[in-house]
C-alpha atoms as a PDB file:
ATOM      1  CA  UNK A   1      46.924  39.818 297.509  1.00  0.00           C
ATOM      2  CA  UNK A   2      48.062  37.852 300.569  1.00  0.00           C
ATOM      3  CA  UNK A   3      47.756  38.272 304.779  1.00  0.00           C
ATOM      4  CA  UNK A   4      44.182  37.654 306.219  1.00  0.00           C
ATOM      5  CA  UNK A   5      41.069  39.480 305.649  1.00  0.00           C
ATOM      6  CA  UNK A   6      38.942  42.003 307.801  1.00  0.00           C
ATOM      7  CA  UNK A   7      36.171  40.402 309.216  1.00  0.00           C
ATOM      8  CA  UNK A   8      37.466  36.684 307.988  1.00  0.00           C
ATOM      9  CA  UNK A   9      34.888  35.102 310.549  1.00  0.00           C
ATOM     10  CA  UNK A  10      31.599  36.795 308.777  1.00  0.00           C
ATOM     11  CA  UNK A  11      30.002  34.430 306.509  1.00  0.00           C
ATOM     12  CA  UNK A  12      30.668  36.918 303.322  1.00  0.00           C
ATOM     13  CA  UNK A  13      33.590  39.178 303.468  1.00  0.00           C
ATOM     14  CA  UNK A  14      34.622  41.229 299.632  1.00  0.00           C
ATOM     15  CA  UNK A  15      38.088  43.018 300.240  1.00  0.00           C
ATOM     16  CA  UNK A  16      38.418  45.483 296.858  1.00  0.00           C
ATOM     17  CA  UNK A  17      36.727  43.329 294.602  1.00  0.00           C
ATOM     18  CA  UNK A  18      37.428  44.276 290.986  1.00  0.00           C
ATOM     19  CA  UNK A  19      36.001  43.036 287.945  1.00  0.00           C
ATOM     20  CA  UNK A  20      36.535  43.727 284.381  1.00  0.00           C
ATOM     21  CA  UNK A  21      35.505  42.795 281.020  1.00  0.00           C
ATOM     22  CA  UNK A  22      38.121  44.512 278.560  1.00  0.00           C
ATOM     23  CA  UNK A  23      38.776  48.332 279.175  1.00  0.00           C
ATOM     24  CA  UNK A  24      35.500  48.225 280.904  1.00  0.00           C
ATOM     25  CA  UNK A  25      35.095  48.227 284.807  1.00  0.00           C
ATOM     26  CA  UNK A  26      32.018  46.199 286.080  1.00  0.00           C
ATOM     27  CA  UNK A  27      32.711  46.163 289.480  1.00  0.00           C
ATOM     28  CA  UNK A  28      34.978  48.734 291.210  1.00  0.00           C
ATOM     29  CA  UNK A  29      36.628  48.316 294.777  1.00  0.00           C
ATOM     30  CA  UNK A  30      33.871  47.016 296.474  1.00  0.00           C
ATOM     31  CA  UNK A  31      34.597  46.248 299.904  1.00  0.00           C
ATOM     32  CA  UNK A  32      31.983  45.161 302.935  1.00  0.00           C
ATOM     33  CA  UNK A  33      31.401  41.991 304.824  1.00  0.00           C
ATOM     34  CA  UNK A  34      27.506  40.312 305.663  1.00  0.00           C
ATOM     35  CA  UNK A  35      26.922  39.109 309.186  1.00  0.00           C
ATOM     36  CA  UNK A  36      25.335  35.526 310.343  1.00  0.00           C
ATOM     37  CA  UNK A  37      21.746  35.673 309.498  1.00  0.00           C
ATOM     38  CA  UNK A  38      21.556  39.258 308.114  1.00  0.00           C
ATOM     39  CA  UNK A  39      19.893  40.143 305.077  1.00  0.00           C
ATOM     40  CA  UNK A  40      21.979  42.631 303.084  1.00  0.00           C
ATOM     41  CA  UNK A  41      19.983  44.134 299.712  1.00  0.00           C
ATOM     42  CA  UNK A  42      22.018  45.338 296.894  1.00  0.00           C
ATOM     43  CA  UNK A  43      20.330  48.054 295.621  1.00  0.00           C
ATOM     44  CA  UNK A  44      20.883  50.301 292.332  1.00  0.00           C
ATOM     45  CA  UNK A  45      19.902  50.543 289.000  1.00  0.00           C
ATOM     46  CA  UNK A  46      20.231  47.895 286.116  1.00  0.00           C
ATOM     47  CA  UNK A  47      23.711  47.743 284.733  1.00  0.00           C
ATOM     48  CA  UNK A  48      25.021  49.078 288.215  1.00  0.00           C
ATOM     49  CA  UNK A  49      27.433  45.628 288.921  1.00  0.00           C
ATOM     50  CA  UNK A  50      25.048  43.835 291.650  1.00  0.00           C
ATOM     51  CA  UNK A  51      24.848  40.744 289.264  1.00  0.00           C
ATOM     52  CA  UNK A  52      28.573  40.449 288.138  1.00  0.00           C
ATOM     53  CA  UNK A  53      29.164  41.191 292.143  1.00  0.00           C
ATOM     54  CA  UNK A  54      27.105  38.177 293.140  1.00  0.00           C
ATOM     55  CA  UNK A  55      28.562  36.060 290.556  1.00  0.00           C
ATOM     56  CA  UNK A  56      32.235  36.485 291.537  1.00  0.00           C
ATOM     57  CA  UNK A  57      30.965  36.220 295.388  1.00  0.00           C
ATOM     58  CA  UNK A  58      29.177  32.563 293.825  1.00  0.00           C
ATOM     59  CA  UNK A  59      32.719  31.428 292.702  1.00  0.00           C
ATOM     60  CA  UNK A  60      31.157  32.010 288.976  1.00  0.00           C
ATOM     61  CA  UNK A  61      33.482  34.740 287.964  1.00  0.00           C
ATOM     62  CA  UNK A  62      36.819  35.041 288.864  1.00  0.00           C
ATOM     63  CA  UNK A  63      37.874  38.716 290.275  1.00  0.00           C
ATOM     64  CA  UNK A  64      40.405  41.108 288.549  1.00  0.00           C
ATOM     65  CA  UNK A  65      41.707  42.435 292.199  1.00  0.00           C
ATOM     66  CA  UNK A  66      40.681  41.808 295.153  1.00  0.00           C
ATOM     67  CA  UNK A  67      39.846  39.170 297.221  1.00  0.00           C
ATOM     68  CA  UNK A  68      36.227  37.762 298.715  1.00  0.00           C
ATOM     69  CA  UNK A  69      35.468  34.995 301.704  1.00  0.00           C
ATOM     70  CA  UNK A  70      32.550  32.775 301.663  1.00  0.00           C
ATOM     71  CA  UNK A  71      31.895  30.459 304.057  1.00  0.00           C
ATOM     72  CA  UNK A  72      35.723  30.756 304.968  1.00  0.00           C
ATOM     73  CA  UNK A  73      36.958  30.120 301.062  1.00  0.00           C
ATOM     74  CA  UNK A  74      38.685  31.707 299.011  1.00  0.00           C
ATOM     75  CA  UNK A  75      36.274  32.393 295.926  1.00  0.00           C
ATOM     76  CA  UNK A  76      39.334  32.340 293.679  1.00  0.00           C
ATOM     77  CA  UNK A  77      41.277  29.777 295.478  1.00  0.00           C
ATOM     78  CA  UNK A  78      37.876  27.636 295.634  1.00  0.00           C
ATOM     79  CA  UNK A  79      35.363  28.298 293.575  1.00  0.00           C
ATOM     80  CA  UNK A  80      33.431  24.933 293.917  1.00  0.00           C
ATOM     81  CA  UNK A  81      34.088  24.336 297.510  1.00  0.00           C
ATOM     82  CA  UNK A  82      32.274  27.965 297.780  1.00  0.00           C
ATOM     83  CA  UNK A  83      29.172  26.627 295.858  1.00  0.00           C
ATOM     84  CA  UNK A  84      29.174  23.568 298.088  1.00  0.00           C
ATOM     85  CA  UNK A  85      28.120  25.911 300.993  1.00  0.00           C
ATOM     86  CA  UNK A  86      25.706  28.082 299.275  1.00  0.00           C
ATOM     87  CA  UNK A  87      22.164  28.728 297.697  1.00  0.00           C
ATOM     88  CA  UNK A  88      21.477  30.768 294.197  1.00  0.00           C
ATOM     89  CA  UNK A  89      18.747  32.155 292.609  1.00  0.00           C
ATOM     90  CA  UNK A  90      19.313  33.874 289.425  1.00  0.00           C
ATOM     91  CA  UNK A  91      17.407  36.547 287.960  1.00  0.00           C
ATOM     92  CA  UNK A  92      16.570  34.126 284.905  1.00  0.00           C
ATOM     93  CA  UNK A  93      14.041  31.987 285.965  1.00  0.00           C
ATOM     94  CA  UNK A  94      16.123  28.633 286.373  1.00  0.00           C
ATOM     95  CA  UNK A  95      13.522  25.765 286.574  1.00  0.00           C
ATOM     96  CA  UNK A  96      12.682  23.202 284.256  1.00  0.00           C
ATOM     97  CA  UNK A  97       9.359  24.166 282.338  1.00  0.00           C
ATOM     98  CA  UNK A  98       8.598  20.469 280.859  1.00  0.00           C
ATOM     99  CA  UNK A  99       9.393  18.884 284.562  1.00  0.00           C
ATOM    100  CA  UNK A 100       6.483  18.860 287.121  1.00  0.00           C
ATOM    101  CA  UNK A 101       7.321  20.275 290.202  1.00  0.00           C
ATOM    102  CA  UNK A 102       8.074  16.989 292.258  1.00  0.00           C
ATOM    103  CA  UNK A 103      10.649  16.263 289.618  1.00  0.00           C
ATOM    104  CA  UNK A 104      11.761  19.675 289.502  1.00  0.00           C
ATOM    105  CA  UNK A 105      12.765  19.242 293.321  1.00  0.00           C
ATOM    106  CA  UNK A 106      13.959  15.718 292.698  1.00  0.00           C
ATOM    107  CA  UNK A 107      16.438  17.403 289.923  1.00  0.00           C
ATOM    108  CA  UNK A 108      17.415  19.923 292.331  1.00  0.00           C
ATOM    109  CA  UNK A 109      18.250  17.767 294.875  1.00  0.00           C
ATOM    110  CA  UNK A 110      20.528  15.151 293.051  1.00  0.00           C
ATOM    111  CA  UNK A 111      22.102  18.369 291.732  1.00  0.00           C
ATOM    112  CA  UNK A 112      22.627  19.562 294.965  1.00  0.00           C
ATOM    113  CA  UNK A 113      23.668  15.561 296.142  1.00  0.00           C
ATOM    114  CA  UNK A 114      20.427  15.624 299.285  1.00  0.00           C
ATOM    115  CA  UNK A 115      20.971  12.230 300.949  1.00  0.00           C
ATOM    116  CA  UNK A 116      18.139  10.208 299.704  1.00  0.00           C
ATOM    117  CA  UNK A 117      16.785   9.780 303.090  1.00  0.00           C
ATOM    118  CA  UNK A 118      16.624  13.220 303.663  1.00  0.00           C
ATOM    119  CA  UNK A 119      14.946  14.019 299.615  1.00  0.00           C
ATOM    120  CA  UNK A 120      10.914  13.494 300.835  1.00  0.00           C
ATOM    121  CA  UNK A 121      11.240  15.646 303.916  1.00  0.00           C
ATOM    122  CA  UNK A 122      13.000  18.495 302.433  1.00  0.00           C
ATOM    123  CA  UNK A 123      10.695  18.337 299.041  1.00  0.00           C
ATOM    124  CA  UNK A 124       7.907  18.329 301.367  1.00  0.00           C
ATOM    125  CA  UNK A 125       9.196  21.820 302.992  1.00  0.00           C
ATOM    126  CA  UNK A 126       9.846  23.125 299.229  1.00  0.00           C
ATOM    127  CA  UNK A 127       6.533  22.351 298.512  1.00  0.00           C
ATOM    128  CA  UNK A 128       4.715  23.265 301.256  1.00  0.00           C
ATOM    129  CA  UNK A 129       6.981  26.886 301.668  1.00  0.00           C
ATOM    130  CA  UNK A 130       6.036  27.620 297.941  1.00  0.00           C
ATOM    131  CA  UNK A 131       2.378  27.202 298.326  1.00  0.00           C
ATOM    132  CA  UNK A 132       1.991  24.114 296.380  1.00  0.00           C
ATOM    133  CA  UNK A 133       0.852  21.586 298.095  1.00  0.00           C
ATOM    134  CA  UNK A 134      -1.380  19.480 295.424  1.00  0.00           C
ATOM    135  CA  UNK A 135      -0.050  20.496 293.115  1.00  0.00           C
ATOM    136  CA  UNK A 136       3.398  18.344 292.482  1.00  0.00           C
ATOM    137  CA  UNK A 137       2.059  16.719 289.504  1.00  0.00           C
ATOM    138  CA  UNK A 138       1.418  20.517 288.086  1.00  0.00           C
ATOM    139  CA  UNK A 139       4.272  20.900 285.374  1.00  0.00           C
ATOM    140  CA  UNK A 140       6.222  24.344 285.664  1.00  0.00           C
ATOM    141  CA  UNK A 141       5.227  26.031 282.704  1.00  0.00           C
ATOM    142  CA  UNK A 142       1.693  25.883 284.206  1.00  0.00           C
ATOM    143  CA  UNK A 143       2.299  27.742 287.301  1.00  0.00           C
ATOM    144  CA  UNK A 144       1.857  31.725 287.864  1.00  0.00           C
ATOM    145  CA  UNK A 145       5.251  33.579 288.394  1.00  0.00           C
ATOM    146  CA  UNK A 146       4.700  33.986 292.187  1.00  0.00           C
ATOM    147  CA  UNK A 147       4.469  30.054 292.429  1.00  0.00           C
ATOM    148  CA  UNK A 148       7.379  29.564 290.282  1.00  0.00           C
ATOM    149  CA  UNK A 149       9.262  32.442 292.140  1.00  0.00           C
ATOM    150  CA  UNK A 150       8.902  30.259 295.675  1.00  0.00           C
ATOM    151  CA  UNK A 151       9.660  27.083 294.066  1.00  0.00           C
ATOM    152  CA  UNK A 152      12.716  28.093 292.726  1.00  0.00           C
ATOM    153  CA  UNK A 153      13.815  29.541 296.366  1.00  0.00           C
ATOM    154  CA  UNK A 154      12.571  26.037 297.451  1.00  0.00           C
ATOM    155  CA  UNK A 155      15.060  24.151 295.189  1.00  0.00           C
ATOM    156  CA  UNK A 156      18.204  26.148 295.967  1.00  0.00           C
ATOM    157  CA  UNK A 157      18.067  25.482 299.571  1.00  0.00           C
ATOM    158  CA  UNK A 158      17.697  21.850 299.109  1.00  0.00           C
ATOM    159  CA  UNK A 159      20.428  20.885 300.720  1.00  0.00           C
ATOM    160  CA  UNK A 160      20.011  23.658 303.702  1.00  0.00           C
ATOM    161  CA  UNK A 161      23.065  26.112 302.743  1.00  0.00           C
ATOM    162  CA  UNK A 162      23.833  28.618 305.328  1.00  0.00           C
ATOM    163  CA  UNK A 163      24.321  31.243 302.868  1.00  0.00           C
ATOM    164  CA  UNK A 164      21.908  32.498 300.201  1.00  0.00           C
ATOM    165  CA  UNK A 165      22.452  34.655 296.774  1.00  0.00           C
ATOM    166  CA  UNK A 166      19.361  36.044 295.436  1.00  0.00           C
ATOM    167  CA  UNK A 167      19.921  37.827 292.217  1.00  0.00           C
ATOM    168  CA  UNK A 168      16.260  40.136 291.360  1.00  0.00           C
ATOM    169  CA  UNK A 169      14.583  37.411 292.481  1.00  0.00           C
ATOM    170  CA  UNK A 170      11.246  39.460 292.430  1.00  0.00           C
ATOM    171  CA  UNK A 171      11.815  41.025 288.994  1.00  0.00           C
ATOM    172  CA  UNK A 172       8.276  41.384 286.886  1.00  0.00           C
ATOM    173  CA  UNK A 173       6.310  39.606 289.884  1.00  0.00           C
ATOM    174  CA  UNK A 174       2.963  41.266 291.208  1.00  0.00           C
ATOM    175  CA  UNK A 175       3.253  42.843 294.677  1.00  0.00           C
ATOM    176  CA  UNK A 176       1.135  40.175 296.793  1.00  0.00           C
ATOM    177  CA  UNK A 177       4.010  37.547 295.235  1.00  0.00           C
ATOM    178  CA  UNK A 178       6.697  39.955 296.338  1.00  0.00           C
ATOM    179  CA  UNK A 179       5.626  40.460 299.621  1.00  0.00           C
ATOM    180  CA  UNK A 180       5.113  36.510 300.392  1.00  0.00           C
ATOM    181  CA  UNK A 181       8.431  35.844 298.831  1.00  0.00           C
ATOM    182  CA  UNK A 182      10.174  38.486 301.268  1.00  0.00           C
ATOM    183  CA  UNK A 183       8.190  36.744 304.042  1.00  0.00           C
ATOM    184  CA  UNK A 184      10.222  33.402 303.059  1.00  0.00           C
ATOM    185  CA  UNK A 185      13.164  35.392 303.456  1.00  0.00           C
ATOM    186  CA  UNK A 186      12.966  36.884 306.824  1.00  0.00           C
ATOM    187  CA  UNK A 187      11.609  33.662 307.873  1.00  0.00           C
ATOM    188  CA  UNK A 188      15.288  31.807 306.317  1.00  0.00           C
ATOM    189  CA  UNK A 189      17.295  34.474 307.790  1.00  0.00           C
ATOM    190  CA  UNK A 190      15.971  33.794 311.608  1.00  0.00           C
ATOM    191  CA  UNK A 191      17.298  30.385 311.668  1.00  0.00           C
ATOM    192  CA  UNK A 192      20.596  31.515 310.646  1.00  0.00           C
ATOM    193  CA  UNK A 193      20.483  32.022 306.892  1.00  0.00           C
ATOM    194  CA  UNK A 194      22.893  34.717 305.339  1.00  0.00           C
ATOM    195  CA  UNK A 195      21.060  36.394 302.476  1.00  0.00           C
ATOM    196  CA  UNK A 196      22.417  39.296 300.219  1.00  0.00           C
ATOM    197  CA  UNK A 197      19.713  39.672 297.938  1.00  0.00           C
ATOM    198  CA  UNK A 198      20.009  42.277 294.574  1.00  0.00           C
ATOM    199  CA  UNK A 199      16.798  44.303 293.622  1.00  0.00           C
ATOM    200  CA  UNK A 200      16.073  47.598 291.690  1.00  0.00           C
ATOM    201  CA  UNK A 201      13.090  48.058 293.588  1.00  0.00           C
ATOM    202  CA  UNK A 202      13.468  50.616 296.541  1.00  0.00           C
ATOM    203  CA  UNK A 203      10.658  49.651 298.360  1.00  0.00           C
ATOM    204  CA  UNK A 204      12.472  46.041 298.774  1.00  0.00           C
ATOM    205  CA  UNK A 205      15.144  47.917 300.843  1.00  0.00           C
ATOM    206  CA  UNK A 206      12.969  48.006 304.035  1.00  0.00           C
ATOM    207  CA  UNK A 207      12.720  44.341 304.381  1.00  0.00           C
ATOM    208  CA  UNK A 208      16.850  44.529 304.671  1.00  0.00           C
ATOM    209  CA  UNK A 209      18.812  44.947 307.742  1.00  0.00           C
ATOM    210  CA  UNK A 210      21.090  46.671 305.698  1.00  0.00           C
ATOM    211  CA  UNK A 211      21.375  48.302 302.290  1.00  0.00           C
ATOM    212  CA  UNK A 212      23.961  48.754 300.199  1.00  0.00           C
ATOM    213  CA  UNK A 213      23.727  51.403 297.161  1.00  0.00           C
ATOM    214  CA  UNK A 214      25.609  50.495 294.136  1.00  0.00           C
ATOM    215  CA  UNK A 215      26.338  52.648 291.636  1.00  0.00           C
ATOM    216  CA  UNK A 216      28.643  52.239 288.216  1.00  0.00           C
ATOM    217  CA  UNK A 217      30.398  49.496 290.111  1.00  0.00           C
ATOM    218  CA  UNK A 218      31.250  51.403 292.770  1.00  0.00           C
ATOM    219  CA  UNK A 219      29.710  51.031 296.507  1.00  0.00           C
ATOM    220  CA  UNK A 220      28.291  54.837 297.588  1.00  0.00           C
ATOM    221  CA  UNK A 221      26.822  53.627 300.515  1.00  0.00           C
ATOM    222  CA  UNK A 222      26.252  50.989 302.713  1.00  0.00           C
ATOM    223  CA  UNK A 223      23.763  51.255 306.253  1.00  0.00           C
ATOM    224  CA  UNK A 224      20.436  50.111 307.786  1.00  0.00           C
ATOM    225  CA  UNK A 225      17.557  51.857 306.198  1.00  0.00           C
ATOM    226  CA  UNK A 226      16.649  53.755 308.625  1.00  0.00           C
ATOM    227  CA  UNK A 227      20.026  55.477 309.017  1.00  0.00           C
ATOM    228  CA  UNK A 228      20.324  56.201 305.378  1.00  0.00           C
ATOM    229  CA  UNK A 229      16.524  58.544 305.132  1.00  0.00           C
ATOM    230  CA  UNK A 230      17.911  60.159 307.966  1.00  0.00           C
ATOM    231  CA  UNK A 231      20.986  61.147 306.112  1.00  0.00           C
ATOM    232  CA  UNK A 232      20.734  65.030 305.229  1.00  0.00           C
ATOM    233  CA  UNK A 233      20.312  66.236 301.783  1.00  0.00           C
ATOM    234  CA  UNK A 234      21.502  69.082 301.805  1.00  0.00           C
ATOM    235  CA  UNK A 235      18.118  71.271 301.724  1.00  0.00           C
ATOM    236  CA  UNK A 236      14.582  70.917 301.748  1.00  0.00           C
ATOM    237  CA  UNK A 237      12.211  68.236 300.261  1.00  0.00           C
ATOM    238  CA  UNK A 238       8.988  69.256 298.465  1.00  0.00           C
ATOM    239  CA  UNK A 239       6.136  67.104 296.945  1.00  0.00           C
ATOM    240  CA  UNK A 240       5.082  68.825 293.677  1.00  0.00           C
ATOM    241  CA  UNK A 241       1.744  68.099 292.289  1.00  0.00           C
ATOM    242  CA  UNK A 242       1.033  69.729 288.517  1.00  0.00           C
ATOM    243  CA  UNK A 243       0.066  70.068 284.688  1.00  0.00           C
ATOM    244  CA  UNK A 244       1.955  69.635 282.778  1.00  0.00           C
ATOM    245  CA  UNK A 245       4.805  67.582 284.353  1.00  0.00           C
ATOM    246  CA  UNK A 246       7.387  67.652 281.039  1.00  0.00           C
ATOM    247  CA  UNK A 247       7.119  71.164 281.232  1.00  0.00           C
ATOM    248  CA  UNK A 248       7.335  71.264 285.027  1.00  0.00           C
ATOM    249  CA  UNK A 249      10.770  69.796 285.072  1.00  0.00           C
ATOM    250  CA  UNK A 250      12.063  71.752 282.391  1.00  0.00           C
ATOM    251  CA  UNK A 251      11.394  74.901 283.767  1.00  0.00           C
ATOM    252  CA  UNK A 252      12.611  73.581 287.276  1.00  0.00           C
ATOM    253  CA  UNK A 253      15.467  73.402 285.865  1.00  0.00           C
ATOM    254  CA  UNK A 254      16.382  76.938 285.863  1.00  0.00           C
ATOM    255  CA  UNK A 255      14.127  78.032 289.003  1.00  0.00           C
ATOM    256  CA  UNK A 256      16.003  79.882 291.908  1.00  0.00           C
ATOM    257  CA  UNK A 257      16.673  78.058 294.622  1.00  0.00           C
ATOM    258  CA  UNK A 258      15.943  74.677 293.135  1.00  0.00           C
ATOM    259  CA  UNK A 259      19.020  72.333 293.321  1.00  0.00           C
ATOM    260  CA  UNK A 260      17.323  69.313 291.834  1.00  0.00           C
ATOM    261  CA  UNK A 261      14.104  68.094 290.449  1.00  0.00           C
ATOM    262  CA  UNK A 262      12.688  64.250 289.759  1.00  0.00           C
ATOM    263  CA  UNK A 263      10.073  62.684 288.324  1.00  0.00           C
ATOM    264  CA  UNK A 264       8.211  60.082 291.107  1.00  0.00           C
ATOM    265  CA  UNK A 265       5.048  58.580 289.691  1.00  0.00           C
ATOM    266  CA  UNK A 266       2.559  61.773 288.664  1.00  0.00           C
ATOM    267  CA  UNK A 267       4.847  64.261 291.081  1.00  0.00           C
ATOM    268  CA  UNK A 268       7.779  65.435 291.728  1.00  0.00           C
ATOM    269  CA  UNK A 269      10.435  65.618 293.945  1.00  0.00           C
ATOM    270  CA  UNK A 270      12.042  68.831 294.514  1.00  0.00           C
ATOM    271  CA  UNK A 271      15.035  69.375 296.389  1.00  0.00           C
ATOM    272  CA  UNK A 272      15.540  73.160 297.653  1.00  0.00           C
ATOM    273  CA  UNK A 273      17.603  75.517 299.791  1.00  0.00           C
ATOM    274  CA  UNK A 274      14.832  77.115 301.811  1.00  0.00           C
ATOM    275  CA  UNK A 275      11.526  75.090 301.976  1.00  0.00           C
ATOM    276  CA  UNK A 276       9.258  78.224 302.831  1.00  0.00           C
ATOM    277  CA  UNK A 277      10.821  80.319 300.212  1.00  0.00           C
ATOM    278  CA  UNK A 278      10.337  77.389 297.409  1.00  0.00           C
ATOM    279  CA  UNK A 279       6.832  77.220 298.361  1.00  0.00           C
ATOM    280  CA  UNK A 280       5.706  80.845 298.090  1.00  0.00           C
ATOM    281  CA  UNK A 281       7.813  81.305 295.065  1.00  0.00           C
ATOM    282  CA  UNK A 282       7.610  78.073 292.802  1.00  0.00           C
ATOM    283  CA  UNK A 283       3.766  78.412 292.153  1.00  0.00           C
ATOM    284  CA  UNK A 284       4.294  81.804 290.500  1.00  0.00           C
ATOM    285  CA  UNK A 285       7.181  80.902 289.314  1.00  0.00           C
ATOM    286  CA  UNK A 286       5.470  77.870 287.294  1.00  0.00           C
ATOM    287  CA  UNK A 287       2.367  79.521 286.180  1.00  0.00           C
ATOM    288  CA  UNK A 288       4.118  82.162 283.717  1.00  0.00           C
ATOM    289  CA  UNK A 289       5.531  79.304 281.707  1.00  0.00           C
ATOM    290  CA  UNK A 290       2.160  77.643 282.017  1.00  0.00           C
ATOM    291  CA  UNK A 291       2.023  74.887 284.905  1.00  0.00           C
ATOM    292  CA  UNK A 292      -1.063  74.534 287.651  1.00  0.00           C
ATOM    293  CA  UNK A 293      -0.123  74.107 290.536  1.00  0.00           C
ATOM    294  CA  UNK A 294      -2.386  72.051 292.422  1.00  0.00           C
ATOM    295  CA  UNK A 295      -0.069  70.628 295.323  1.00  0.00           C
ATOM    296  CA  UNK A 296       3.217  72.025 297.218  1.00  0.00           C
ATOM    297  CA  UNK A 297       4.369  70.562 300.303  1.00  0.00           C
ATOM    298  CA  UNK A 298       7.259  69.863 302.160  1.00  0.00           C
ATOM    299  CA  UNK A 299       7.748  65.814 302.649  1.00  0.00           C
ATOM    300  CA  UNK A 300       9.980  63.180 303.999  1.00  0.00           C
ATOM    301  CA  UNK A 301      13.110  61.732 301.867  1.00  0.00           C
ATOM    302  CA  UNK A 302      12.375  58.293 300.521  1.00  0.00           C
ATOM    303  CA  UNK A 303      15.359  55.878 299.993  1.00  0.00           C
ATOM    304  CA  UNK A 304      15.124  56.338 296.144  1.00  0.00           C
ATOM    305  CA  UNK A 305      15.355  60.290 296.830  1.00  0.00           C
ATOM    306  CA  UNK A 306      18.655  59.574 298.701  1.00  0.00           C
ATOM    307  CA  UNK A 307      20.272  57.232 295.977  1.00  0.00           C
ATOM    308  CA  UNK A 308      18.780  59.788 293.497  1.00  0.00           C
ATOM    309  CA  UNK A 309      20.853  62.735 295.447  1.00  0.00           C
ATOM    310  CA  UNK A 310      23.926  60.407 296.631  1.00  0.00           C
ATOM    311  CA  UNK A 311      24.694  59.250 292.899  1.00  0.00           C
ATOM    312  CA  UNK A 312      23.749  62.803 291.084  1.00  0.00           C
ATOM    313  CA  UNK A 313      26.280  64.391 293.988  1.00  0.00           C
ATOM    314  CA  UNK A 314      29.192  62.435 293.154  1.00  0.00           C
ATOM    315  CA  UNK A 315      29.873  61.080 296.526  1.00  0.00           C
ATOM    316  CA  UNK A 316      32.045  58.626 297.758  1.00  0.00           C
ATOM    317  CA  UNK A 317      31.086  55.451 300.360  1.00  0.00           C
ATOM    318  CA  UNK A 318      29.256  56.238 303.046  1.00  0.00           C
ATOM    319  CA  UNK A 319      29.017  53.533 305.637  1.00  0.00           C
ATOM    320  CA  UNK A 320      26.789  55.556 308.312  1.00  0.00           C
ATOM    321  CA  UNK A 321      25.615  52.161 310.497  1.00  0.00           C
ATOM    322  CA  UNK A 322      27.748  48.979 309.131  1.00  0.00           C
END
């Protein structure tokens, strides 16, 4: 593919990236570009192609089709003058366990070729942005996954890239160490920092300015959060509160007027034609195949009822606020 790209001057610009390993298709036509200082979150379930995405945008894998800009570069044409002006975090935990944390940094930053008399200052930030200050001396292994989690973002931007890869970075840490970490983010990303940042956790999405939905490799949407809960779905939303739940969803299946039915947490979410109608006639409905009702009420769509509906519907991208 030749001529220039849409968008060449963005930071991060993917023209119909393709990837494929054998007859399978990781990564289909994914197209979108990221903004100076925005924080894009790729958002979908595991196995979706945010990783492999984020690898080939890293210069790590090379695309089937397409093309991709970062920084200006080719990621094809220039893999390692792409990871020259960059920062990644992987979703494996990438620090040295045996090393103590100052030499951790030191590592990093030899890696990452910080002029020496730059090293102390920027180790000092890393340090003091992860929480650690005291603890230098502490060897890796030692520390609690929120500590590691920080340190890690403290070592990939070492050398001060202005654009950042986060790959699950918050995968199987506690809530507190989620929120801080996000913090750190929105913090980078108003002096200038380009993040796109890859999470299966919907409630990540609202730290974004924008979100884009990934599903079997393909793109189905891509807009600020608050554009995509107010994007219609096609009927009514209802919070269902009952026992048994199994046999709540089973019989949902087949109840008039219901179009679909998920499990969220101890409820569920049921999507229907007429709200007013659903609610007279679901608890009736429910208790002759033996489910209590205890709650019915209409609610507001989260973001993880709109991927839910988006990727059951079949539907094509949606860029409602790029």
């Amino acid at each position: 593919m030749s001529g220039p790209l849409p968008d060449a001057g963005a930071p991060i610009v993917a023209d119909g990236l393709v990837k494929r390993f054998g007859a399978f298709t990781a990564v289909d036509h994914v197209s979108f570009r990221i903004d100076r200082g925005e924080i894009v979150g790729f958002i979908g379930p595991n196995g979706a192609g945010k990783s492999t995405t984020i690898r080939m945008l890293c210069g790590l894998l090379r695309p089937s089709e397409g093309r991709a800009l970062v920084a200006g570069i080719d990621v094809a044409q220039d893999p390692e003058g792409v990871r020259q002006h960059i920062g990644y975090m992987s979703q494996k935990f990438s620090l040295y366990g045996d090393l103590s944390v100052a030499e951790n940094l030191r590592f990093f930053g030899g890696i990452y070729r910080v002029p020496r008399a730059e090293l102390a200052g920027r180790t000092r930030y890393a340090v003091d942005m992860a929480g650690l200050s005291g603890r230098e001396d502490a060897l890796v292994v030692t520390l609690a996954g929120g500590w590691k989690q920080r340190l890690a973002l403290g070592c990939a931007i070492l050398h001060r890239p202005p654009i950042l890869f986060l790959d699950e970075p918050t995968s199987g840490v506690d809530p507190e160490s989620r929120r801080r970490f996000w913090d750190l983010i929105a913090a980078l990303a108003a002096d200038g920092v380009t993040v796109l940042v890859s999470t299966h956790y919907m409630d990540e999405a609202e730290y974004c300015n924008r979100i884009a939905l990934i599903d079997r490799g393909r793109l189905i949407a891509l807009a600020r959060p608050g554009e995509l809960k107010r994007r219609k779905l096609g009927g009514d939303l209802l919070l269902l509160e009952c026992e048994p739940v199994g046999a709540a969803i089973i019989a949902l299946e087949k109840a008039p007027g219901v179009h679909d039915a998920a499990v969220f947490g101890n409820s569920i979410h049921i999507l229907v034609g007429d709200g007013a109608a659903a609610r007279s006639d679901i608890p009736s409905f429910l208790s002759t195949r033996g489910v209590t009702v205890t709650r019915l009420e209409p609610i507001e769509p989260t973001l993880e009822d709109i991927f839910v509906q988006m990727v059951s519907g079949g539907h094509g991208t949606e860029d409602v606020g790029a």
